[in-house]
C-alpha atoms as a PDB file:
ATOM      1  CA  UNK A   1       0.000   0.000   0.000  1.00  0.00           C
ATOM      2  CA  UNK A   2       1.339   3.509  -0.735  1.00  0.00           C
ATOM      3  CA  UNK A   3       0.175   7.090   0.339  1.00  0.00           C
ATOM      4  CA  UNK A   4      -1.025   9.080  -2.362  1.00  0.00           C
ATOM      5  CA  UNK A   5      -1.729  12.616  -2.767  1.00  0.00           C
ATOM      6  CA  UNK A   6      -5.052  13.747  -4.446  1.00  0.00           C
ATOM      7  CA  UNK A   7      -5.231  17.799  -5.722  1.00  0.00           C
ATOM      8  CA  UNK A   8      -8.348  19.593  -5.923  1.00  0.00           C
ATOM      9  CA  UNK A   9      -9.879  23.152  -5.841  1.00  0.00           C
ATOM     10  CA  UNK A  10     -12.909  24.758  -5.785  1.00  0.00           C
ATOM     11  CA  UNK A  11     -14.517  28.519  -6.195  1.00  0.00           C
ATOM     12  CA  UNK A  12     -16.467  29.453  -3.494  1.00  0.00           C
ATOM     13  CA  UNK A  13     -19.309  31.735  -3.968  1.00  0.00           C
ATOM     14  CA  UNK A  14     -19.237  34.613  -1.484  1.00  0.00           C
ATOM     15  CA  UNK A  15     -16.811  35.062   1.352  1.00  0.00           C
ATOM     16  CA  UNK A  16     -19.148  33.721   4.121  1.00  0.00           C
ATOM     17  CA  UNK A  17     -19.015  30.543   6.192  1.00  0.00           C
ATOM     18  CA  UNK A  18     -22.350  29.340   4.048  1.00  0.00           C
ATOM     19  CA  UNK A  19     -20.586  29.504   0.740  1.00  0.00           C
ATOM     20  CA  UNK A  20     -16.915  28.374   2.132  1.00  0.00           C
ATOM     21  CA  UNK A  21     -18.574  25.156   4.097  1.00  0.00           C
ATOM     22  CA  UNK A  22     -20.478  24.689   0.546  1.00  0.00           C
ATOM     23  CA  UNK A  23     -18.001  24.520  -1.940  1.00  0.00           C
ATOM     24  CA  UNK A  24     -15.856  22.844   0.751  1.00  0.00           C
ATOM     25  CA  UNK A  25     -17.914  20.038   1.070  1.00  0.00           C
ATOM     26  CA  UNK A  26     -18.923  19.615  -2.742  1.00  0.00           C
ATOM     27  CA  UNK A  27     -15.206  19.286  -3.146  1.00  0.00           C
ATOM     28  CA  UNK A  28     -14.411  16.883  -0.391  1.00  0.00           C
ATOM     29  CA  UNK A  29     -17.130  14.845  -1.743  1.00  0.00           C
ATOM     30  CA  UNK A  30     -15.851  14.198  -4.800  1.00  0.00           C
ATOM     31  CA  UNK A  31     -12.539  13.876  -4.054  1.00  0.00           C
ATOM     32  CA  UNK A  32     -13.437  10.847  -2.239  1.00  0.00           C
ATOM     33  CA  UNK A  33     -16.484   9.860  -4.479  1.00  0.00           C
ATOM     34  CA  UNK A  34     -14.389  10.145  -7.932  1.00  0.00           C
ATOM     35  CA  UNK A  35     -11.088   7.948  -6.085  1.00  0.00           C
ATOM     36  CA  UNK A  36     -13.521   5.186  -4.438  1.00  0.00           C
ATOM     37  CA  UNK A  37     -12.223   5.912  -0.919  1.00  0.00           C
ATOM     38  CA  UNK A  38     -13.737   4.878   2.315  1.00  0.00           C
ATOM     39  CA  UNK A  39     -13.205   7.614   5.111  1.00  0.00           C
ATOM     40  CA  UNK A  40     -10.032   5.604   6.859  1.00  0.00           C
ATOM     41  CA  UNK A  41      -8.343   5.865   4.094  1.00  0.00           C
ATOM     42  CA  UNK A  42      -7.768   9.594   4.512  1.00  0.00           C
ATOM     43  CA  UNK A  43      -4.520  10.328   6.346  1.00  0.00           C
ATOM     44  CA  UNK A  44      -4.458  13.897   6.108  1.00  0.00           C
ATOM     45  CA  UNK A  45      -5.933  16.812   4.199  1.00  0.00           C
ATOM     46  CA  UNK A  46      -4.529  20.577   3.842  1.00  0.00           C
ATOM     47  CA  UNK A  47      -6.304  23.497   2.806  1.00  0.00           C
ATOM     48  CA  UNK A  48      -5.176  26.319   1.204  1.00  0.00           C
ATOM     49  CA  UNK A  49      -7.475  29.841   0.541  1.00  0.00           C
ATOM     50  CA  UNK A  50      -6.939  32.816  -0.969  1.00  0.00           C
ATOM     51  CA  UNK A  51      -6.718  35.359   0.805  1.00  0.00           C
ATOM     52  CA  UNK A  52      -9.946  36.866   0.155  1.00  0.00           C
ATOM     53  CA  UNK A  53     -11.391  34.113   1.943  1.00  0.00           C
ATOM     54  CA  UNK A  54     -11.428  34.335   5.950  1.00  0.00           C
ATOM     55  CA  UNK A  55     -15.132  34.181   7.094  1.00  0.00           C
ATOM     56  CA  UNK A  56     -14.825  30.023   7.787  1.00  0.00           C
ATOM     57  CA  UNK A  57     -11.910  27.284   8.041  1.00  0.00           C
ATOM     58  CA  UNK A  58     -12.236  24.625   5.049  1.00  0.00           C
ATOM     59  CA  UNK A  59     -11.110  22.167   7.913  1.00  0.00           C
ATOM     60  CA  UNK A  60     -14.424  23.146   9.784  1.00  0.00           C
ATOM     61  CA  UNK A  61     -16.726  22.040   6.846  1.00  0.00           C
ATOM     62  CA  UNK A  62     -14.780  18.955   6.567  1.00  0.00           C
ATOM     63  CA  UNK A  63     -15.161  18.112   9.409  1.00  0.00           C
ATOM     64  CA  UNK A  64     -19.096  18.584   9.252  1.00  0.00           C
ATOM     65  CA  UNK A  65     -18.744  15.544   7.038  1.00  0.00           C
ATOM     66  CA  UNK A  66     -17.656  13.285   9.828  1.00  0.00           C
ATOM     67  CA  UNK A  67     -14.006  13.337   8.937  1.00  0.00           C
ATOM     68  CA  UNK A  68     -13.683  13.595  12.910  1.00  0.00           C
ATOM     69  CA  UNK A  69      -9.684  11.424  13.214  1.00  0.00           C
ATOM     70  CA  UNK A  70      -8.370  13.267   9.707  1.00  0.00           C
ATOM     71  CA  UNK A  71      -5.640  15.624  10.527  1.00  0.00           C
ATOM     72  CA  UNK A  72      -6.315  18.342   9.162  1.00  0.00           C
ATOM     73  CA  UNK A  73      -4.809  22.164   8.467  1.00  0.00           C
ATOM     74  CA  UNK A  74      -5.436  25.209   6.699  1.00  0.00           C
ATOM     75  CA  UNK A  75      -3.382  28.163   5.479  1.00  0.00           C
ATOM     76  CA  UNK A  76      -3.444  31.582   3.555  1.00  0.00           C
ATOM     77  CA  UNK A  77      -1.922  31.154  -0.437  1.00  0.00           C
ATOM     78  CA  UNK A  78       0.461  33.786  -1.213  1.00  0.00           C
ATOM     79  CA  UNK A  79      -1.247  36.623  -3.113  1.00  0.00           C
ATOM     80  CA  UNK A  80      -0.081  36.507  -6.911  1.00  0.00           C
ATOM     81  CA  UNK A  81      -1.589  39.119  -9.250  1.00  0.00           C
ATOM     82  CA  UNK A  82      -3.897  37.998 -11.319  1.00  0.00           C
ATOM     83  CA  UNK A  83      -4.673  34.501  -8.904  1.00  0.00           C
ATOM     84  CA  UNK A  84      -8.124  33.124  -8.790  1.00  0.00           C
ATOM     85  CA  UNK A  85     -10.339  34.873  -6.558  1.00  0.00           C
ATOM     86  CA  UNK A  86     -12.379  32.753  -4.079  1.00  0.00           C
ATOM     87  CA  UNK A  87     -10.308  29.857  -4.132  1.00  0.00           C
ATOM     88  CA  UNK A  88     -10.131  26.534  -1.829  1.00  0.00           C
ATOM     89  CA  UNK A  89      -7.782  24.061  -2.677  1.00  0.00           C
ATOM     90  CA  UNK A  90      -6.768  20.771  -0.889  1.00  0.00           C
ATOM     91  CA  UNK A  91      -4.130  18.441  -1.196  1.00  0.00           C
ATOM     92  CA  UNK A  92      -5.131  14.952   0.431  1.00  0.00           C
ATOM     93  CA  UNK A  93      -3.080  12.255   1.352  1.00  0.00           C
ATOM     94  CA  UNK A  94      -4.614   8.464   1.181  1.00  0.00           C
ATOM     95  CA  UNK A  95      -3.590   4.707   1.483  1.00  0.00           C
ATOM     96  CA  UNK A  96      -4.365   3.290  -1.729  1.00  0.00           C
ATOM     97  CA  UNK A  97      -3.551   0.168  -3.462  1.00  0.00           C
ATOM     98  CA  UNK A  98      -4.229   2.666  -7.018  1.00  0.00           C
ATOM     99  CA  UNK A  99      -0.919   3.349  -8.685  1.00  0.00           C
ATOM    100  CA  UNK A 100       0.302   7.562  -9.473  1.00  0.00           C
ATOM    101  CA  UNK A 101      -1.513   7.411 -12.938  1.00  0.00           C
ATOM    102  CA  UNK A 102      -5.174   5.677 -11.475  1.00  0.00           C
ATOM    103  CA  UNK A 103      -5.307   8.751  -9.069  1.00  0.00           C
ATOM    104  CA  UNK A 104      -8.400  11.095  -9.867  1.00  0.00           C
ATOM    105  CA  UNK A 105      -8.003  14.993  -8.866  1.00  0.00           C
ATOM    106  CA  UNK A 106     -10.938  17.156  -8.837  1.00  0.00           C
ATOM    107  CA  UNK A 107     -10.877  20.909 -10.035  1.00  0.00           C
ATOM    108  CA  UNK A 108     -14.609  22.382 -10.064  1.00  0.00           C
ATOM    109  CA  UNK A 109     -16.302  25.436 -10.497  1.00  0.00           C
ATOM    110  CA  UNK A 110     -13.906  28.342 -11.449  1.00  0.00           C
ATOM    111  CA  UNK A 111     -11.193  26.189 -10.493  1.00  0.00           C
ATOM    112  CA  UNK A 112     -11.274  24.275 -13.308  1.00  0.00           C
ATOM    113  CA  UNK A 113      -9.522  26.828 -15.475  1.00  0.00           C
ATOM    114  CA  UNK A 114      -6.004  25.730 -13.306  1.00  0.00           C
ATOM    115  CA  UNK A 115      -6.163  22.562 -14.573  1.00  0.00           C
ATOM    116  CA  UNK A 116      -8.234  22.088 -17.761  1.00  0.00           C
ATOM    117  CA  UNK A 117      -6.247  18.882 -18.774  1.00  0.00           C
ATOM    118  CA  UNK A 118      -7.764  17.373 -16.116  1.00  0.00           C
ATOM    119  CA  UNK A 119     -11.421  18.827 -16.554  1.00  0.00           C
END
């Protein structure tokens, strides 16, 4: 078994905990739904927002989802001109059997303009 990391962002509506626990949990969701992973399999999960986004922590919405023993931690991005505004990202380590190339990352929403080969 190996540890994996899975990518993924998200757009966020608004800057308010509604809209941040929102696009939060549509993300976490299928994150786990597109990569077939039961909850233990979860080792970890960091957060990253820009900065334009402080009303909630992405860890807090996560949680919501009973993710209750996933460490978990969240952090400002560095604020590049021109960066997507709204952003949540996550980078989440797993156990998995799946090899590097069977991994499935998730870009949604306005995010998916980071990453359109993967869209």
């Amino acid at each position: 078994m190996s540890v994996r990391g899975i990518r993924g962002a998200i757009t966020a509506e608004n800057n308010d905990k509604d809209s941040i626990f929102v696009a939060t949990q549509e993300l976490v969701r299928q994150v786990i739904v597109a990569n077939q992973l039961a909850t233990e399999d979860i080792c970890s999960i960091i957060f990253t927002v820009t900065q334009d986004l402080d009303a909630a922590f992405p860890a807090t919405a996560a949680r919501a989802l009973g993710l209750d023993l996933v460490p978990m931690i969240c952090s400002y991005e560095i604020a590049v001109p021109g960066s997507l505004p709204r952003c949540i990202r996550l980078l989440m380590h797993v156990n998995t059997e799946k090899k590097q190339d069977e991994i499935v990352h998730v870009y949604l929403k306005g995010a998916r303009s980071l990453r359109p080969d993967l869209v």
